[in-house]
C-alpha atoms as a PDB file:
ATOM      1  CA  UNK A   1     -96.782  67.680  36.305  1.00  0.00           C
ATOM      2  CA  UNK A   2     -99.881  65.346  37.449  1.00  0.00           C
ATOM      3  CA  UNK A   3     -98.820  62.315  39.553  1.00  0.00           C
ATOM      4  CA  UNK A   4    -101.237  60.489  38.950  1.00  0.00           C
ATOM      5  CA  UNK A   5    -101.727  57.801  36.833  1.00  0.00           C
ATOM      6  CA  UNK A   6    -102.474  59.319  33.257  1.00  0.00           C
ATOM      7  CA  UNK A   7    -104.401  57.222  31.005  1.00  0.00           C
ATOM      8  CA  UNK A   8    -105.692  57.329  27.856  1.00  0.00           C
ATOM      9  CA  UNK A   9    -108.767  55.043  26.336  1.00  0.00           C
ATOM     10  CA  UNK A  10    -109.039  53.998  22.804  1.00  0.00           C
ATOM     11  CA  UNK A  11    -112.521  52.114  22.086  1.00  0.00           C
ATOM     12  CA  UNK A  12    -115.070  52.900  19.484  1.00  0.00           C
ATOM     13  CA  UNK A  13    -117.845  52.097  21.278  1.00  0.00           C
ATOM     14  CA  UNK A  14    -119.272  54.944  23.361  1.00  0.00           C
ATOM     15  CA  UNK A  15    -121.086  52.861  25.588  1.00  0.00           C
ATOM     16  CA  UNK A  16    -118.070  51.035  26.643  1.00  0.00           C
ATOM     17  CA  UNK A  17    -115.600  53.924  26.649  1.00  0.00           C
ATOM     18  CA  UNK A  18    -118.120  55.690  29.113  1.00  0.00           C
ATOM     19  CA  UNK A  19    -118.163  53.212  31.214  1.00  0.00           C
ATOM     20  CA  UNK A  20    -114.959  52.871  31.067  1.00  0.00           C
ATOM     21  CA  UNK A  21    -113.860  56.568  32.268  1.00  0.00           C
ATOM     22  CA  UNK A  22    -116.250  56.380  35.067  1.00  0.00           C
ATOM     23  CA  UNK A  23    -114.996  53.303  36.566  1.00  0.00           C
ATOM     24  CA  UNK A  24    -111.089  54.653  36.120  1.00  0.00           C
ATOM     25  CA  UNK A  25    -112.283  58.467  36.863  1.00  0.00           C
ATOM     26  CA  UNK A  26    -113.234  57.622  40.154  1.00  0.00           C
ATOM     27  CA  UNK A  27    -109.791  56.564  41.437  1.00  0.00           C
ATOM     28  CA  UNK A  28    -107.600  59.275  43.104  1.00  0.00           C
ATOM     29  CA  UNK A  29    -104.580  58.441  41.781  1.00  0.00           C
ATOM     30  CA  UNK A  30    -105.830  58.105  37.761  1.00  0.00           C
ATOM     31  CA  UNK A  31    -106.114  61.176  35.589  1.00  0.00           C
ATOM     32  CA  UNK A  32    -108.045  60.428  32.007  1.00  0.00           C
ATOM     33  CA  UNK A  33    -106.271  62.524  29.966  1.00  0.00           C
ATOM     34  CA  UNK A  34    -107.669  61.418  26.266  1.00  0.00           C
ATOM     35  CA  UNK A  35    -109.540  59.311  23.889  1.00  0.00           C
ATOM     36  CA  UNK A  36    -109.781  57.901  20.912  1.00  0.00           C
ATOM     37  CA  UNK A  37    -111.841  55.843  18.438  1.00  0.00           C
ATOM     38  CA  UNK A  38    -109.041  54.457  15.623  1.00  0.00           C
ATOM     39  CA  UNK A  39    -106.031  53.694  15.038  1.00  0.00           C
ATOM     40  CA  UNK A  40    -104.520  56.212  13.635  1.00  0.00           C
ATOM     41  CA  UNK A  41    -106.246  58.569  16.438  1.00  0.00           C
ATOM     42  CA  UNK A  42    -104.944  56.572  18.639  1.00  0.00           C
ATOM     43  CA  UNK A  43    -101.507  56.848  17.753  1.00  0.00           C
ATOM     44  CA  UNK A  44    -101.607  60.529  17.238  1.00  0.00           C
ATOM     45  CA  UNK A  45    -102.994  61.053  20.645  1.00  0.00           C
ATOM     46  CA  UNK A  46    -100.075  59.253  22.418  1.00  0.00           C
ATOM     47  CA  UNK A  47     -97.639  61.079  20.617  1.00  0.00           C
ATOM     48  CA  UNK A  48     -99.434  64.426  22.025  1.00  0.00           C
ATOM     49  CA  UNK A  49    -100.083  62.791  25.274  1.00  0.00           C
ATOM     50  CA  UNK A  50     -97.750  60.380  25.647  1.00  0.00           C
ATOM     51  CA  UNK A  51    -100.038  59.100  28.388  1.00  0.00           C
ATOM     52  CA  UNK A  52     -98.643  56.166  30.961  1.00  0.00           C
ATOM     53  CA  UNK A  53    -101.232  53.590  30.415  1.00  0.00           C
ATOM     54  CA  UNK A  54    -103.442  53.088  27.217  1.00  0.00           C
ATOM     55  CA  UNK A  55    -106.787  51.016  27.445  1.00  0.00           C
ATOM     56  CA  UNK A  56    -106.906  49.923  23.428  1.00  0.00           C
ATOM     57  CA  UNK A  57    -109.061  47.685  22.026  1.00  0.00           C
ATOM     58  CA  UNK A  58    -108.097  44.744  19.555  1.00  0.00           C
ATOM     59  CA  UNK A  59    -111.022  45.695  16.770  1.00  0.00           C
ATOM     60  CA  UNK A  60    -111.184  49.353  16.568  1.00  0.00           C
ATOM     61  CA  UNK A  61    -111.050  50.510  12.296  1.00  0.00           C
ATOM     62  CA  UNK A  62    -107.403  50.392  11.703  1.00  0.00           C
ATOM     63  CA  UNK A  63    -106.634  48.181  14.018  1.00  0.00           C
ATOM     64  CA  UNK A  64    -105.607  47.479  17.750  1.00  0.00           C
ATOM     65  CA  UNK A  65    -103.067  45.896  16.717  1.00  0.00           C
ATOM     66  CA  UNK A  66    -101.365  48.847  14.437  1.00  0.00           C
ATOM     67  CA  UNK A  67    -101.941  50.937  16.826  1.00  0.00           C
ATOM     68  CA  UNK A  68    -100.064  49.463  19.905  1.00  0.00           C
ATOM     69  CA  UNK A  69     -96.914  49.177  16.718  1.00  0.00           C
ATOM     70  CA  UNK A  70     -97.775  52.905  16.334  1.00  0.00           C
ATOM     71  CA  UNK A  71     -97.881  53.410  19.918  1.00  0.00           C
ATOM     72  CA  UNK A  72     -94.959  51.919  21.080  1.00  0.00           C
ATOM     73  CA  UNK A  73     -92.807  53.600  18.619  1.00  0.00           C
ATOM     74  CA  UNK A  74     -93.917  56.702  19.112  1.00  0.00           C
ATOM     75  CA  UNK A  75     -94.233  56.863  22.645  1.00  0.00           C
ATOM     76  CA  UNK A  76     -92.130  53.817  24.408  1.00  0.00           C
ATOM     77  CA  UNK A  77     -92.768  55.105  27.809  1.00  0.00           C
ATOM     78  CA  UNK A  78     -96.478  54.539  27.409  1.00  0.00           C
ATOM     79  CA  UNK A  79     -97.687  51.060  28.573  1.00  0.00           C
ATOM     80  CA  UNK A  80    -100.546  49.652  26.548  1.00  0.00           C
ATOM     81  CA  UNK A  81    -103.470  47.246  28.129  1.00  0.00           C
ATOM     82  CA  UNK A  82    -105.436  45.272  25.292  1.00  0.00           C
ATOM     83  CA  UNK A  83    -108.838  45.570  26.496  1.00  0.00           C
ATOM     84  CA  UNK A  84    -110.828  43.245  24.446  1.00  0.00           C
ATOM     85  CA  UNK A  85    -113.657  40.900  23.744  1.00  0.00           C
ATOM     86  CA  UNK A  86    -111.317  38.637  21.102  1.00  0.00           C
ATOM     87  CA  UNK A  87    -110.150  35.410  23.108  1.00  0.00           C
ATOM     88  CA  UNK A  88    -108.251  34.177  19.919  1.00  0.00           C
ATOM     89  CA  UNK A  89    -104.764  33.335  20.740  1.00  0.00           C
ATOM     90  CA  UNK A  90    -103.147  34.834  17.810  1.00  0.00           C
ATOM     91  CA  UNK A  91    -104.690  38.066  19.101  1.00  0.00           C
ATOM     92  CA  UNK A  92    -103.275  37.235  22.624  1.00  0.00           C
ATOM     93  CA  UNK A  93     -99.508  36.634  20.787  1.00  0.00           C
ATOM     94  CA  UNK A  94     -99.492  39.630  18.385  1.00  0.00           C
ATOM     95  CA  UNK A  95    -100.198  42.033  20.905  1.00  0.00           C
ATOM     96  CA  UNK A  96     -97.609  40.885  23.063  1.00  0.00           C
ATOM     97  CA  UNK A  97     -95.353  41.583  20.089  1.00  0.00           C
ATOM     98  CA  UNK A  98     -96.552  44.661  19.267  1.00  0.00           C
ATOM     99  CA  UNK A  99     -95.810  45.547  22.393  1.00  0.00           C
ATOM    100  CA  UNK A 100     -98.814  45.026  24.802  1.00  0.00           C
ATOM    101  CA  UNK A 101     -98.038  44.509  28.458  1.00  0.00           C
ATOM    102  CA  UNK A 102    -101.465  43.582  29.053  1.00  0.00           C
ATOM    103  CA  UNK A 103    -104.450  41.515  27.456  1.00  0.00           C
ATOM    104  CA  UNK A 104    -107.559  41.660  29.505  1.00  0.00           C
ATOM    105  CA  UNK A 105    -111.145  40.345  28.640  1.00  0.00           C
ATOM    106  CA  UNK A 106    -114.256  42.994  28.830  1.00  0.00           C
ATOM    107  CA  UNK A 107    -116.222  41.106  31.247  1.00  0.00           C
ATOM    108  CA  UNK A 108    -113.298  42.279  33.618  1.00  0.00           C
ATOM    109  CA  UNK A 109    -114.750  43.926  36.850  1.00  0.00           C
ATOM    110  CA  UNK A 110    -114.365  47.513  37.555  1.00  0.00           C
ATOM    111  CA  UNK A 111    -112.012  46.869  40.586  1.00  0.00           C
ATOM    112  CA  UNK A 112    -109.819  44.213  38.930  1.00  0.00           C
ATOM    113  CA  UNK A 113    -109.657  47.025  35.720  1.00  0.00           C
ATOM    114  CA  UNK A 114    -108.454  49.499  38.189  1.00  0.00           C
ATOM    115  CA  UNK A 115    -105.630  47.085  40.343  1.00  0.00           C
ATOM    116  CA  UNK A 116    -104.632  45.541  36.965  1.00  0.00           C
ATOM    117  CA  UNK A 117    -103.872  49.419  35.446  1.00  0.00           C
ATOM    118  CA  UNK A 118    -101.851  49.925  38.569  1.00  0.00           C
ATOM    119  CA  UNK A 119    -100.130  46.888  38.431  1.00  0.00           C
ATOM    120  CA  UNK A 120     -98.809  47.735  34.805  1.00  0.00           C
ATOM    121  CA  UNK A 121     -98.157  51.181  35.345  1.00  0.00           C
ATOM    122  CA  UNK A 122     -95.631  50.126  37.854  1.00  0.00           C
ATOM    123  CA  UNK A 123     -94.246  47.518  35.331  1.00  0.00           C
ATOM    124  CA  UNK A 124     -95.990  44.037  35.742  1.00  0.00           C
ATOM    125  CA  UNK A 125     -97.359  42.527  32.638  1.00  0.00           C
ATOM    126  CA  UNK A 126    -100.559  41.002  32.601  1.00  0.00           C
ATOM    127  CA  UNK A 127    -102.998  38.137  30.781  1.00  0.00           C
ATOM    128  CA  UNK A 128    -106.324  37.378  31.977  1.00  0.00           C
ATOM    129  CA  UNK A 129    -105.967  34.215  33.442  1.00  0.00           C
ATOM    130  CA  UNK A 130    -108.011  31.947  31.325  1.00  0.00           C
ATOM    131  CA  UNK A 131    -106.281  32.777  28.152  1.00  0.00           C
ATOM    132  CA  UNK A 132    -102.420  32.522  29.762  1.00  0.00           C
ATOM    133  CA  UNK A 133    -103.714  28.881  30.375  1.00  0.00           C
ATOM    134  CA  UNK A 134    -104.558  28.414  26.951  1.00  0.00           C
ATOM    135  CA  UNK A 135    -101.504  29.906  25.739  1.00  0.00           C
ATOM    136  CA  UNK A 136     -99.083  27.880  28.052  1.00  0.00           C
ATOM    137  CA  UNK A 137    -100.653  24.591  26.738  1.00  0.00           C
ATOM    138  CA  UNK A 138    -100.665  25.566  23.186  1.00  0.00           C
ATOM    139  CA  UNK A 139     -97.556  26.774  23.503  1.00  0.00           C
ATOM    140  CA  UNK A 140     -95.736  23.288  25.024  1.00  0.00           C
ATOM    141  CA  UNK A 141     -93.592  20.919  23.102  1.00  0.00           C
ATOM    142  CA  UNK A 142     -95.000  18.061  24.561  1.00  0.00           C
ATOM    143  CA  UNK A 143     -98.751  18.836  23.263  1.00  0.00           C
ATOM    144  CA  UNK A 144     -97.215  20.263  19.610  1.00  0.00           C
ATOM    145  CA  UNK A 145     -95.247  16.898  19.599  1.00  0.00           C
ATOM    146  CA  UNK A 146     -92.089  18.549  19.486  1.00  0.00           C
ATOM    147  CA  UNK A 147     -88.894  18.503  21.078  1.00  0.00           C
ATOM    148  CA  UNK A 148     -87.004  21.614  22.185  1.00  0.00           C
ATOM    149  CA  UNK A 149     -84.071  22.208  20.765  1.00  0.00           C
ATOM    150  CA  UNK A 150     -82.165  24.601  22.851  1.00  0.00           C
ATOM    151  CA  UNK A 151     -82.380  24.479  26.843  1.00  0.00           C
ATOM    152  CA  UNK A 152     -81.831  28.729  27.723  1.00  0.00           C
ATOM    153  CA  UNK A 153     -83.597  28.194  30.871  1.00  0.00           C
ATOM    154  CA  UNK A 154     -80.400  26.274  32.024  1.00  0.00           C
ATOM    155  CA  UNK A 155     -78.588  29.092  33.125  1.00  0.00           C
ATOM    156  CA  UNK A 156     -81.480  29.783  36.003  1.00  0.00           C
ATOM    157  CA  UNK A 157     -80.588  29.589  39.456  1.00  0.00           C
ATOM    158  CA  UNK A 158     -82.894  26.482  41.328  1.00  0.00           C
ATOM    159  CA  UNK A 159     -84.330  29.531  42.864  1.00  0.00           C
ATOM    160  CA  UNK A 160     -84.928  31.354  40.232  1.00  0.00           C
ATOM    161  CA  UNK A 161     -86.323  28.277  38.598  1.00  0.00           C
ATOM    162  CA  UNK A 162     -88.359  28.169  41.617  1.00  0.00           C
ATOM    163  CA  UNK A 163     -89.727  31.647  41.080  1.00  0.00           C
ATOM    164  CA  UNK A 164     -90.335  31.723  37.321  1.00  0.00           C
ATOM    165  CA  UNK A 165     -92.347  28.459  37.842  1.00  0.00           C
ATOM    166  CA  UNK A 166     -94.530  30.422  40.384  1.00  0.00           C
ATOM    167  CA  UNK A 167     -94.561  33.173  37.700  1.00  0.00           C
ATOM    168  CA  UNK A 168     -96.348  30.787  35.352  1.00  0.00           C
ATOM    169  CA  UNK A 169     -99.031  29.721  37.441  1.00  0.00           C
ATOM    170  CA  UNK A 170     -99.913  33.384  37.687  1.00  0.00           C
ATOM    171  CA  UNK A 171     -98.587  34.702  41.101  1.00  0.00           C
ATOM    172  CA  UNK A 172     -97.951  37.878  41.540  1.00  0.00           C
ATOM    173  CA  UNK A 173     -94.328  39.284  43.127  1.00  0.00           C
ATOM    174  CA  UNK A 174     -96.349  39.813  46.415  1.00  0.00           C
ATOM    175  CA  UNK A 175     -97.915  36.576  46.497  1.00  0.00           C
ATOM    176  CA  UNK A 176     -94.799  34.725  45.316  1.00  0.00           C
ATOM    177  CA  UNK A 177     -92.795  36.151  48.130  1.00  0.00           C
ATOM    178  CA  UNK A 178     -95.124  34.864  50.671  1.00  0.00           C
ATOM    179  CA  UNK A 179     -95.129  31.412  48.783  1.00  0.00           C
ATOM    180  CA  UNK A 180     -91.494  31.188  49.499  1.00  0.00           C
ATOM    181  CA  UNK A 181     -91.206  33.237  52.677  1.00  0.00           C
ATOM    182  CA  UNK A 182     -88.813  36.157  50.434  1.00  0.00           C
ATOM    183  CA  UNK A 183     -89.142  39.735  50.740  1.00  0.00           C
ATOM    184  CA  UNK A 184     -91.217  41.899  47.541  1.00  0.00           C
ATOM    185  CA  UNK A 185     -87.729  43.174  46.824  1.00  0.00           C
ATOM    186  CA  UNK A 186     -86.024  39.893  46.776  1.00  0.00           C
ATOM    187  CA  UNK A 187     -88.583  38.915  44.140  1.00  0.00           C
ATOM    188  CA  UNK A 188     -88.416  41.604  42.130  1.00  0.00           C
ATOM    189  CA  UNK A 189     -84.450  41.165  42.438  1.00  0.00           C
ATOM    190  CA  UNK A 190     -84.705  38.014  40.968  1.00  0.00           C
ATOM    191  CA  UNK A 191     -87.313  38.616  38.470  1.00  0.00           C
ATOM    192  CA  UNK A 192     -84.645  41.461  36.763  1.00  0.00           C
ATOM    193  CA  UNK A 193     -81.956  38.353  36.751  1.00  0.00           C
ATOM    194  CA  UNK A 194     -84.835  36.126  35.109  1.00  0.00           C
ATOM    195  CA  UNK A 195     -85.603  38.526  32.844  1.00  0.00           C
ATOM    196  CA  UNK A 196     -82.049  39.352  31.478  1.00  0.00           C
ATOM    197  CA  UNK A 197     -80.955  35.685  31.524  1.00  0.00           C
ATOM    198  CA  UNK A 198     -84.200  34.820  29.159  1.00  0.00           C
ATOM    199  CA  UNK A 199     -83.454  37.744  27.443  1.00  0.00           C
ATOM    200  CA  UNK A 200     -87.605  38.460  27.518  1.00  0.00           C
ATOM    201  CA  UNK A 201     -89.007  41.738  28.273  1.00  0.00           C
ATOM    202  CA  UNK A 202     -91.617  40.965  30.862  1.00  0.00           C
ATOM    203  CA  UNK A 203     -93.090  38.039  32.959  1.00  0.00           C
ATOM    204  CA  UNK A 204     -95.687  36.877  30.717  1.00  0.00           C
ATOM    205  CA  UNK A 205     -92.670  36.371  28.005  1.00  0.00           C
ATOM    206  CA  UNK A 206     -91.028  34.627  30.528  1.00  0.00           C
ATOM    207  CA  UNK A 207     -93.642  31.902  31.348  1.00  0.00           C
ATOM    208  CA  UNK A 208     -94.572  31.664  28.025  1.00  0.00           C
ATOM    209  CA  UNK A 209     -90.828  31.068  27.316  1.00  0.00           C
ATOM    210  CA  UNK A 210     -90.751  28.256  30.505  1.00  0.00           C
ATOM    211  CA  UNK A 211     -93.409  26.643  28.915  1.00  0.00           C
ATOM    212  CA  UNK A 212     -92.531  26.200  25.992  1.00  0.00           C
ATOM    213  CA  UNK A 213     -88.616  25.048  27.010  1.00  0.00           C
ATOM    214  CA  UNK A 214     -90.723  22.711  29.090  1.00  0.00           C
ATOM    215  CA  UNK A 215     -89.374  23.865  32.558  1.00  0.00           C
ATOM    216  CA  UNK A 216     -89.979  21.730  35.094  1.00  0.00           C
ATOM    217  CA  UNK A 217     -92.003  21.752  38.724  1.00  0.00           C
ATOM    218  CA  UNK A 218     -88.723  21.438  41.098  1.00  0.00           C
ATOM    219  CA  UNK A 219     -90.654  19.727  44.326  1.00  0.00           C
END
């Protein structure tokens, strides 16, 4: 069995697609193992396949978002990237739900395509930057002139308050634990407790979640 990184692309442009194989093709540890042009293609490939990352785009016929559905229960070991020219944030939201673990704009460069794929592969989520902005401000009570109801960020530790706060403004675990002078590990420790107390399946749930709960800067 290949270790490398085995992806699969899912974009009916051919263009694009090409491009995009080259750019992932030349990286040692990434194997393109399919492609695809709809949904339905899509989902039958990754239940052949069952590939670690797919590269699926939001308007292919059938639908992007069917196919991560399809995808994800088909083949939940496969981790699916939205890669995507749509900046509408009901796009962003419903393929979180459908199980994205990454949304990511076209006008991406090669080399941030290729650290992002790694990143999820080895289990971070990901949102282009611009758009988790616009989600964490559409998504607080105090813009929406609401009032939150229930508190379940209360049960976080002031460190791990600490920590999801740096999650939110987009840090990575590497770049969090040299924020607050931690090791990787001890981030990723506490990230797991986060992540169970929230009851959220991956960081970018969980600062969408701290948003909206309106969790406040501890300093």
């Amino acid at each position: 069995m290949s270790d490398k990184i085995q992806v699969a692309i899912v974009d009916d442009h051919p263009l694009f697609r090409d491009g995009l194989i080259q750019t992932l093709r030349a990286e040692r540890d990434i194997e393109i193992v399919g492609q695809a042009t709809t949904a339905p293609e899509a989902v039958e490939l990754a239940g052949e396949l069952l590939p670690d990352v797919v590269l699926l785009d939001v308007t292919i016929p059938g639908s992007g978002l069917v196919a991560a559905q399809g995808i994800t229960a088909i083949s939940p070991v496969t981790k699916i990237i939205m890669l995507t020219a749509s900046e509408a944030e009901e796009d962003v939201l419903a393929a979180l739900k459908a199980g994205a673990r990454g949304y990511i704009l076209k006008g991406v460069s090669g080399p941030e395509l290729v650290k992002i794929v790694r990143d999820v592969y080895a289990g971070e989520a990901y949102v282009t930057p611009t758009l988790a902005a616009s989600l964490l401000t559409e998504m607080n009570p105090a813009r929406a002139g609401q009032r939150p109801v229930t508190r379940p960020l209360d049960d976080l530790t002031d460190r791990e308050r600490q920590i999801l706060e740096q999650v939110a403004a987009g840090l990575s675990n590497k770049e969090i634990a040299q924020q607050l002078f931690l090791s990787e590990k001890t981030v990723k420790h506490y990230m797991t407790n986060i992540l169970q107390k929230l009851h959220v399946r991956n960081r970018v749930e969980a600062a969408l979640l701290a948003a909206g709960r309106g969790v406040g800067r501890l300093n």
